[in-house]
Structure formats: C-alpha cells, structure tokens
Protein backbone atom coordinates (compact mmCIF):
# COMPACT_ATOMS: atom_id res chain seq x y z
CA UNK A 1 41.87 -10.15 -3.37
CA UNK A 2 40.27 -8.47 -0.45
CA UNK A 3 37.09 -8.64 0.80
CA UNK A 4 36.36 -5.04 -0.41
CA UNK A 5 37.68 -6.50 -3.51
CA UNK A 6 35.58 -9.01 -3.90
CA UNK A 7 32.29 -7.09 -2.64
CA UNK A 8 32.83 -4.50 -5.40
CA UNK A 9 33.35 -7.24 -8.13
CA UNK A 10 30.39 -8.98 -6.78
CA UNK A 11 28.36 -5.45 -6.94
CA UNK A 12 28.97 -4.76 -10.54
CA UNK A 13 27.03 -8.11 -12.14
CA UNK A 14 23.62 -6.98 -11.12
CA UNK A 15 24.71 -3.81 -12.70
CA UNK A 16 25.98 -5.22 -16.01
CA UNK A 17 22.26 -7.17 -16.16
CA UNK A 18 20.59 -3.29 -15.74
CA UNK A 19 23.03 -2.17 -18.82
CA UNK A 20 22.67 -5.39 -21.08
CA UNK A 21 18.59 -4.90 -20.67
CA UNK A 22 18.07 -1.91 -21.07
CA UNK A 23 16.69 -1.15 -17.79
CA UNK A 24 16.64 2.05 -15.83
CA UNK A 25 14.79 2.48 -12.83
CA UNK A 26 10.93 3.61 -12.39
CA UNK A 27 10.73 6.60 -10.00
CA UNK A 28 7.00 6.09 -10.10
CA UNK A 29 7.25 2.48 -9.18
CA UNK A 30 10.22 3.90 -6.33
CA UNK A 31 12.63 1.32 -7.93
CA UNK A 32 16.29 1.48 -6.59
CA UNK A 33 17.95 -1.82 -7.35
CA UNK A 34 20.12 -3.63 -4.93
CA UNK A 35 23.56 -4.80 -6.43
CA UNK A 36 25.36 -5.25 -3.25
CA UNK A 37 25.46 -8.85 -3.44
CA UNK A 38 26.82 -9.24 0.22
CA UNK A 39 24.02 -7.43 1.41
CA UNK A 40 21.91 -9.79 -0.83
CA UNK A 41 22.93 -13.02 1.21
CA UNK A 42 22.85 -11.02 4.50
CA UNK A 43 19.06 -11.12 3.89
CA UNK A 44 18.43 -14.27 3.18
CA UNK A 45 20.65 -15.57 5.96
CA UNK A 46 18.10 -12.83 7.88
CA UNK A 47 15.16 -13.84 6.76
CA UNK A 48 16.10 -17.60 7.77
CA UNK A 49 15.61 -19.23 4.94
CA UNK A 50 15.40 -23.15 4.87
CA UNK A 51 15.36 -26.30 2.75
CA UNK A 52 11.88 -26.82 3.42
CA UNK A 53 10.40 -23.18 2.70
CA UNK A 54 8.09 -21.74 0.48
CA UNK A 55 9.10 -18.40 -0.17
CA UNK A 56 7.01 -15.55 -1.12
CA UNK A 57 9.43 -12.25 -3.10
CA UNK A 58 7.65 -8.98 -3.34
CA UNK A 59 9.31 -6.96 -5.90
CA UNK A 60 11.41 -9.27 -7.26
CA UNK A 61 13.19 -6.84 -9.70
CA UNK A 62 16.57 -8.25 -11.46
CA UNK A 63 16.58 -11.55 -9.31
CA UNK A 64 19.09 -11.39 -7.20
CA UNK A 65 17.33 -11.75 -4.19
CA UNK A 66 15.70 -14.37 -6.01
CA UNK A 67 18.35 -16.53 -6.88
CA UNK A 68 19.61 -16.64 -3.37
CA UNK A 69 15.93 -17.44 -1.90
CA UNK A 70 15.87 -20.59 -4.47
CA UNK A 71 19.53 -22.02 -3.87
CA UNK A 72 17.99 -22.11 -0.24
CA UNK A 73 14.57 -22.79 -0.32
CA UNK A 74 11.91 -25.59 -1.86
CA UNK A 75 10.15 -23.35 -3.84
CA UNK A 76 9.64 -19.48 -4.52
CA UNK A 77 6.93 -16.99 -5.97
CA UNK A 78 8.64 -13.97 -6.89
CA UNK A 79 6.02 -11.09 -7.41
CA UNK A 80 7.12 -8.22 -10.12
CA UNK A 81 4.81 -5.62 -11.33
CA UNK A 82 7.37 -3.68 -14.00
CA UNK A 83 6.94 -6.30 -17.00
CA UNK A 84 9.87 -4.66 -18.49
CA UNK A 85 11.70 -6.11 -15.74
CA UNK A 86 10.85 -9.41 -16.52
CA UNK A 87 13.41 -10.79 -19.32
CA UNK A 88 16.11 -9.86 -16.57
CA UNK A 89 13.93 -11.60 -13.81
CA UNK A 90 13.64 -14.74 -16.45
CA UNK A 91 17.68 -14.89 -17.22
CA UNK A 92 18.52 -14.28 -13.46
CA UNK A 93 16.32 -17.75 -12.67
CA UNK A 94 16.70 -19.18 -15.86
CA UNK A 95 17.45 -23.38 -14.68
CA UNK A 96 15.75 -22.65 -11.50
CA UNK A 97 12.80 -25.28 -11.74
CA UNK A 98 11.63 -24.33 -8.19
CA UNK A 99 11.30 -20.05 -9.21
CA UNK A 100 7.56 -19.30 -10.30
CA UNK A 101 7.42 -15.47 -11.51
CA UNK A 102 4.38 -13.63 -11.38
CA UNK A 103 3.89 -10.49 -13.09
CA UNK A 104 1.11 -8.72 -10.93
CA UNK A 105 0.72 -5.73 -8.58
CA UNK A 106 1.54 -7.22 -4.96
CA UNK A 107 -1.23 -4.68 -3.86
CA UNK A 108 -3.81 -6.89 -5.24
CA UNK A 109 -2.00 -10.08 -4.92
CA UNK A 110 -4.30 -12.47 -2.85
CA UNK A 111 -1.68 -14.07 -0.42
CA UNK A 112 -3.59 -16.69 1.58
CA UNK A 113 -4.90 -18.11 -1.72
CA UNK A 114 -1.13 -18.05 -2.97
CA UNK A 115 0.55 -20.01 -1.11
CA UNK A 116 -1.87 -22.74 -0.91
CA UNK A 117 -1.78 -22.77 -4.50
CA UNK A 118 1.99 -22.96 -4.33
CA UNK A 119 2.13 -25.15 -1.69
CA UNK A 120 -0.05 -27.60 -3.13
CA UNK A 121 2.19 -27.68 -6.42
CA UNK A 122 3.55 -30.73 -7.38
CA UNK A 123 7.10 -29.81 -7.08
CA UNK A 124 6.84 -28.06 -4.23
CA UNK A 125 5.32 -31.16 -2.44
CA UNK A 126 7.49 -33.33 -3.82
CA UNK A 127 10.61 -30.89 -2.46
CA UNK A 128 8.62 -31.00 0.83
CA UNK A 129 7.76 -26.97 0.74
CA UNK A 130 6.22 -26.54 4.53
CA UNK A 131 7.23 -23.47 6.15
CA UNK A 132 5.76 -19.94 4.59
CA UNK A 133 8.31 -16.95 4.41
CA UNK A 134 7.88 -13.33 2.46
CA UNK A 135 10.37 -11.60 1.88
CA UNK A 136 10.81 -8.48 -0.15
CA UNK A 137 13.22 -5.03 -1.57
CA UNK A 138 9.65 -2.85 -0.82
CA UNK A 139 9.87 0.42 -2.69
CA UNK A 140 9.46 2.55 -0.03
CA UNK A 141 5.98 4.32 -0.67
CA UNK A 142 4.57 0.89 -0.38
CA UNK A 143 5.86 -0.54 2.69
CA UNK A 144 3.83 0.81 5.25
CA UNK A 145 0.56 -0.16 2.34
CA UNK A 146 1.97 -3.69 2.04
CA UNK A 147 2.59 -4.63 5.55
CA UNK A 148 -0.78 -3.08 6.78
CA UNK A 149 -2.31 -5.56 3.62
CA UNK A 150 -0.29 -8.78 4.54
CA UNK A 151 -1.03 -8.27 8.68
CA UNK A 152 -4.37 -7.22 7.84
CA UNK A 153 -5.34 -10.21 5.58
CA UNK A 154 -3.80 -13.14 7.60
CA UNK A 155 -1.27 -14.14 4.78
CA UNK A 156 -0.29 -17.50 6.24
CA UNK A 157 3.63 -16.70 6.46
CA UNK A 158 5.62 -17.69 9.57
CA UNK A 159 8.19 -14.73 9.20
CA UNK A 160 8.16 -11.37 6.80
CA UNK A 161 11.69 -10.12 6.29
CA UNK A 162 12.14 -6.98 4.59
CA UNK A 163 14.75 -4.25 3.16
CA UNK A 164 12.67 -1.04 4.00
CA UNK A 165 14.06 2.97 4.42
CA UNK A 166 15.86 3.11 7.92
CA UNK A 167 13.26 5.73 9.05
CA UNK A 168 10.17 3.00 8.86
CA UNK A 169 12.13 0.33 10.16
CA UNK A 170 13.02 2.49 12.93
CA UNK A 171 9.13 3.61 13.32
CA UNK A 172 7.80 -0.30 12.73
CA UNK A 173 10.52 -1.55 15.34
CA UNK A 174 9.72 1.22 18.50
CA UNK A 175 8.72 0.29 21.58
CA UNK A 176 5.09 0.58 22.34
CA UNK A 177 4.56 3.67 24.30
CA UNK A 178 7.75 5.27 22.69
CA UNK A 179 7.92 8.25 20.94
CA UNK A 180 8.88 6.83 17.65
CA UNK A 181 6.23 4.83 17.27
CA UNK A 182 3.13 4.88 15.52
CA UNK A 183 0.39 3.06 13.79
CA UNK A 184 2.28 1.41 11.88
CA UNK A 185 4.28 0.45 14.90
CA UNK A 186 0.78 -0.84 16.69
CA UNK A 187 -0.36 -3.26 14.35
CA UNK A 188 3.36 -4.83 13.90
CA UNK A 189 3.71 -5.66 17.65
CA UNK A 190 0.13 -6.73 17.87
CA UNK A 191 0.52 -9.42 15.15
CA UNK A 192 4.21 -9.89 15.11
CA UNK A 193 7.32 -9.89 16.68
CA UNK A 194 9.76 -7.35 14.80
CA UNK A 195 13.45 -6.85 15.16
CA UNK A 196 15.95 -4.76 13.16
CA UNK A 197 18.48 -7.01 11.81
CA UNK A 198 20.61 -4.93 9.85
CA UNK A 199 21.60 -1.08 8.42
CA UNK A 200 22.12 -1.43 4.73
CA UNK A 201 24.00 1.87 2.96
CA UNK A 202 22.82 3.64 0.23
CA UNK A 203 25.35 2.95 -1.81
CA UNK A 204 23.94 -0.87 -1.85
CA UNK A 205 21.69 0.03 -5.07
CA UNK A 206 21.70 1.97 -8.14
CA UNK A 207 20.29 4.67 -8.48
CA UNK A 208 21.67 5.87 -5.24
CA UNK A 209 18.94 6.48 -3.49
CA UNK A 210 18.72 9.90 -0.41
CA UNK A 211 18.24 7.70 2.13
CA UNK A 212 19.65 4.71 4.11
CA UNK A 213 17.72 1.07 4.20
CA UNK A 214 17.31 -1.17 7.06
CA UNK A 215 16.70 -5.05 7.08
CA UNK A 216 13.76 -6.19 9.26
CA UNK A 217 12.21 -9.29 10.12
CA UNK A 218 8.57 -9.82 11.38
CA UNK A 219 8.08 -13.17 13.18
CA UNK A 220 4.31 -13.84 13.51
CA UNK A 221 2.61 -14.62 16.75
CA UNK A 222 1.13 -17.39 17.46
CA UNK A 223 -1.17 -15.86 19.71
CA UNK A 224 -2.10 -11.77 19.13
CA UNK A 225 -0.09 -9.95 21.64
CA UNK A 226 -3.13 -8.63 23.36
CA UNK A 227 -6.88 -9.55 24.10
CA UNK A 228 -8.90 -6.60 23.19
CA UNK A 229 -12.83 -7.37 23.73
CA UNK A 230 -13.04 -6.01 19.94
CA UNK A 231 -10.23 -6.53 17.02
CA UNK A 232 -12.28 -3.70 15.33
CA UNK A 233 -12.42 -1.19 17.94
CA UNK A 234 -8.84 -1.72 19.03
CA UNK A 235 -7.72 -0.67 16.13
CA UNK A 236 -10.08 2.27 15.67
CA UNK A 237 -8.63 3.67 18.86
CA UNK A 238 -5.30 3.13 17.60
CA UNK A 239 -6.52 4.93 14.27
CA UNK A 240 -8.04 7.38 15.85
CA UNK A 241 -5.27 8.46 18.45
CA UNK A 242 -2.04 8.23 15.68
CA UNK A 243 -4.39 10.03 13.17
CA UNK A 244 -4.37 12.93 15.17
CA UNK A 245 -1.23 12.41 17.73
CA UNK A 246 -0.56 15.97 18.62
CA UNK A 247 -3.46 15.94 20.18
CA UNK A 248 -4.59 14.86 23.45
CA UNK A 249 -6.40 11.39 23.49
CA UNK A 250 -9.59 13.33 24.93
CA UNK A 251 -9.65 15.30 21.57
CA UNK A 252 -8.00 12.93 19.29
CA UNK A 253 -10.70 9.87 20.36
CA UNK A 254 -13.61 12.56 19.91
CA UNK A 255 -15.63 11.81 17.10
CA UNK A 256 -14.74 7.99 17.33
CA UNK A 257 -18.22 5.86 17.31
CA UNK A 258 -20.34 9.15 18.11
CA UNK A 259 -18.76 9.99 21.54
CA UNK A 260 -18.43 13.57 22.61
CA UNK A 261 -14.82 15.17 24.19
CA UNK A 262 -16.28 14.48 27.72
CA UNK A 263 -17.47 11.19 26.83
CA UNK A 264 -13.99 10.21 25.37
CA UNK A 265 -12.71 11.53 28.64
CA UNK A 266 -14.93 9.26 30.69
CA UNK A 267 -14.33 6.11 28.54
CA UNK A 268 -10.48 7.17 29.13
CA UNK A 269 -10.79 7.55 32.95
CA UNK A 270 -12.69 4.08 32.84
CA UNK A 271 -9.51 2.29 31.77
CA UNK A 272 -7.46 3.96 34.09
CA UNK A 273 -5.88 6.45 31.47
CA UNK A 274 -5.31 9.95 32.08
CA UNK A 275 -6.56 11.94 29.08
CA UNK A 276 -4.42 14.09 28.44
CA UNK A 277 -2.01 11.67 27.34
CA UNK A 278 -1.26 11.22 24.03
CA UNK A 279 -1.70 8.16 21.88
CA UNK A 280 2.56 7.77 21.23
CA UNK A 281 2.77 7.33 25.12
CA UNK A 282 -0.35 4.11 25.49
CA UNK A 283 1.37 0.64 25.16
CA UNK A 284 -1.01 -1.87 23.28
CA UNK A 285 -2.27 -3.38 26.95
CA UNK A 286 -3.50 0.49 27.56
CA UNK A 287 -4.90 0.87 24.09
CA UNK A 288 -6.91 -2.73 24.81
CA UNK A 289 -8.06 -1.08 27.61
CA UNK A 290 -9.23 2.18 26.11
CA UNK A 291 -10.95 0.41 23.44
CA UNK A 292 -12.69 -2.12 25.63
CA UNK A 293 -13.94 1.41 27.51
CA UNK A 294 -14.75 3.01 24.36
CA UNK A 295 -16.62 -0.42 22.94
CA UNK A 296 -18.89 0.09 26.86
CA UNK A 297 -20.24 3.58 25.65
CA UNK A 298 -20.75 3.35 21.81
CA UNK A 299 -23.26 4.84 20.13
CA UNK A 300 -22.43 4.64 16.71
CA UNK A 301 -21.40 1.09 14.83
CA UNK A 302 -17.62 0.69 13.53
CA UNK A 303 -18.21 -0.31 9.89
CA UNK A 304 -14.45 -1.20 9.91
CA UNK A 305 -12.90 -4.24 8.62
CA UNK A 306 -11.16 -5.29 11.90
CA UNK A 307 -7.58 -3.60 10.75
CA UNK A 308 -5.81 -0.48 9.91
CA UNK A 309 -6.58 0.70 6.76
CA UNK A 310 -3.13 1.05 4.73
CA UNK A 311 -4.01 4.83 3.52
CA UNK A 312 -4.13 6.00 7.44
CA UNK A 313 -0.69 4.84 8.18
C-alpha cells in the first residue's frame, strides 16, 4: 500500500462517523470538517504536544483532533458549541479518561478560570498536567474574534496552535511594518511569537471548502515585545491607524483621544515619525513611540480595556 494509499483510507473514517451520525456541516457555525488524518497528526506534532500538557481544543467537532491531543497529552478540554455534534465527539473519545467535553460557545468560554479548574483536577494532577496548550480547527469567521479574546484576556497557555484560512495566517504571521500586516498582525507579535508551520489543502475536509488552510503556532512571550508607557493607548494607535489604513497616520490618528489633524501631526513628529506614513509601514517599536507621543498630548480619556477589541479586527 502506498502512502497515498494509506492517507486516503485514513481520510475516509472521519467521514464514515459524519454519515453514521447524521451530521452535515453548519454554514452558520463555518463548519468544514477535517478528515485528512495525516494532516491531523501534523498538528499535533505542530502544536508540540507533550506527556505533561493540559490541552485546551476549540471546536472540537468529530474528535479527531481530539483523540490525537489525548494519546499525547495528560489531560484535554475539548470545547464544542454544535450539541448535535456531540454523540460523535463522545464515541470519538469514548475510553479516553483524560478527554473532558464541554458543550459551550468558546466566545464566552472563561479561559484563565479553565484551566485552573482543569489543572487542579484530580486526574490531571495525578498524570502531572503542567504545561498549558490551545489548540483549535477555528471556523474561519471566528479566528481573528478568538485570538483577539485569548491574547486579550491573558489565557494562561504557553503556545496556541491553530488550523486557520491561509489568508489570516498569512496576515497574523507578516512582518511588522509589512504590507500584509494588520491589526490583527500587531497584537500577535506584541504578545506572541507566531510562525507558519504548515499549508493544509482544501481537500483536507468535507465540505470542500473555497479556500486553502494554514497551520500556525503562537508561542507566548514571556516578556511583551515592546514597552509602551500605556498598554491602552498602544493599542488605540494601532486601532486607530489599521481602522482607517488608507489613510495617512495624520488623518487616520485624528479623532483619537480629542486631538486635531495638526495635533496628530505634532504627536507624530514627536516620535520621530513622518506623518504621512501609513500605519502598515510603523513596526511595533514606532507604534510604542507614537502612542507614548499621543499619551503626552491627550485630552480626552481612553475608556478602553487595554486590547483590541475583536469586532475592529
């Protein structure tokens, strides 16, 4: 048998679990189910997944990611919000006494207070869970909404490794101060180290989906990867500049914390950026900068919650 061979018979189980249940996929919940099961070990060998680990599923869907994640790991949470998804989810693990499901929207989930929950369980103590790693199939309207949430909220993971459409990862893995970058792109390399690990198909889930998926892992700083005087204004700027990046930072920072066009211009000058740059060209040192300036001459208070807010990415 060749190793095409044996992809192709390994693709058809997940596939058989889909017909024997019933299932068909949500487009309102963007479900497209991997059954690729090559691909599926590819991601945990990815994501790095050890003896000791907790790990943390979002959109767990049949269980094939989550099978893999619990032959490697102490324990694992896997997160599914499509309850008709769940007697599939409960065969897939079925014998797996370190697989907790939880049938609730990973919008809403509460992270931090997750894993110390499932850290602190019994079995995963006495399997010696440590390490915290989230991993994830992220329907693709939620990615940017999910990442924003997990970076935002300081879920206490070491490493996020995700299957994502090929045209985020490419956005969330730019180089700051490159054109394909973004917001998005700004609050990954400010908390997190991200790298593109792999290109996965199309033709890796059913339904087919239009577009190609990428693989990538976020390893979390230790330390932020800048200084800026404010968390909240940093990211303000950074809102501020990508909400309206055809424009030139003079007009695009206008209207941020009161100041004028000439006063955004000033605050520019004052961290040595010319304003008529746009905000795809600043690396994060430059946008630290800029918001430092902008914090020197505000009039106005932020009223943010020290991140981007998920909506404006």
């Amino acid at each position: 048998m060749t190793a095409r061979d044996r992809r192709g018979g390994a693709a058809r189980a997940p596939q058989d679990t889909l017909r024997r249940h019933g299932i068909s996929a949500s487009k309102s919940l963007g479900q497209n189910f991997l059954v690729d099961r090559g691909v599926v070990v590819r991601i945990a060998e990815c994501a790095g997944i050890g003896a000791g680990d907790l790990v943390i599923e979002i959109g767990a869907g049949t269980g094939v990611l989550t099978v893999e994640a619990a032959e490697r790991a102490a324990r694992v949470v896997a997160i599914e919000i499509d309850r008709k998804l769940l007697p599939a989810l409960g065969e897939a693990v079925a014998g797996k006494g370190n697989v907790s499901i939880l049938n609730e929207d990973a919008l809403k989930t509460d992270f931090r207070a997750l894993a110390g929950r499932s850290a602190a369980d019994a079995d995963a103590r006495r399997m010696g869970a440590a390490g915290v790693k989230i991993i994830g199939n992220l329907p693709y309207y939620i990615t940017s909404a999910i990442i924003a949430k997990l970076l935002g909220e300081g879920a206490p993971a070491e490493s996020m490794t995700f299957m994502m459409q090929s045209e985020v990862a490419d956005r969330i893995c730019a180089e700051a101060g490159g054109k394909g970058c973004g917001a998005i792109t700004a609050l990954v390399r400010y908390h997190c180290e991200p790298r593109l690990m792999m290109r996965v198909p199309r033709e890796a889930f059913r339904p087919v989906p239009k577009v190609d998926s990428a693989v990538v892992r976020l390893d979390v700083r230790k330390e932020r990867a800048v200084s800026p005087a404010s968390e909240e204004i940093f990211f303000a700027a950074v809102r501020a500049g990508f909400g309206q990046r055809r424009k030139t930072l003079r007009n695009s920072l206008a209207g941020l914390a009161g100041m004028s066009k000439d006063e955004a211009a000033a605050a520019l000058a004052a961290a040595g950026i010319d304003p008529s740059r746009r905000a795809e060209t600043l690396c994060l040192e430059e946008f630290a900068a800029v918001a430092d300036a902008v914090a020197g001459m505000a009039r106005q208070p932020f009223g943010l919650d020290g991140g981007i807010a998920a909506q404006s990415l």
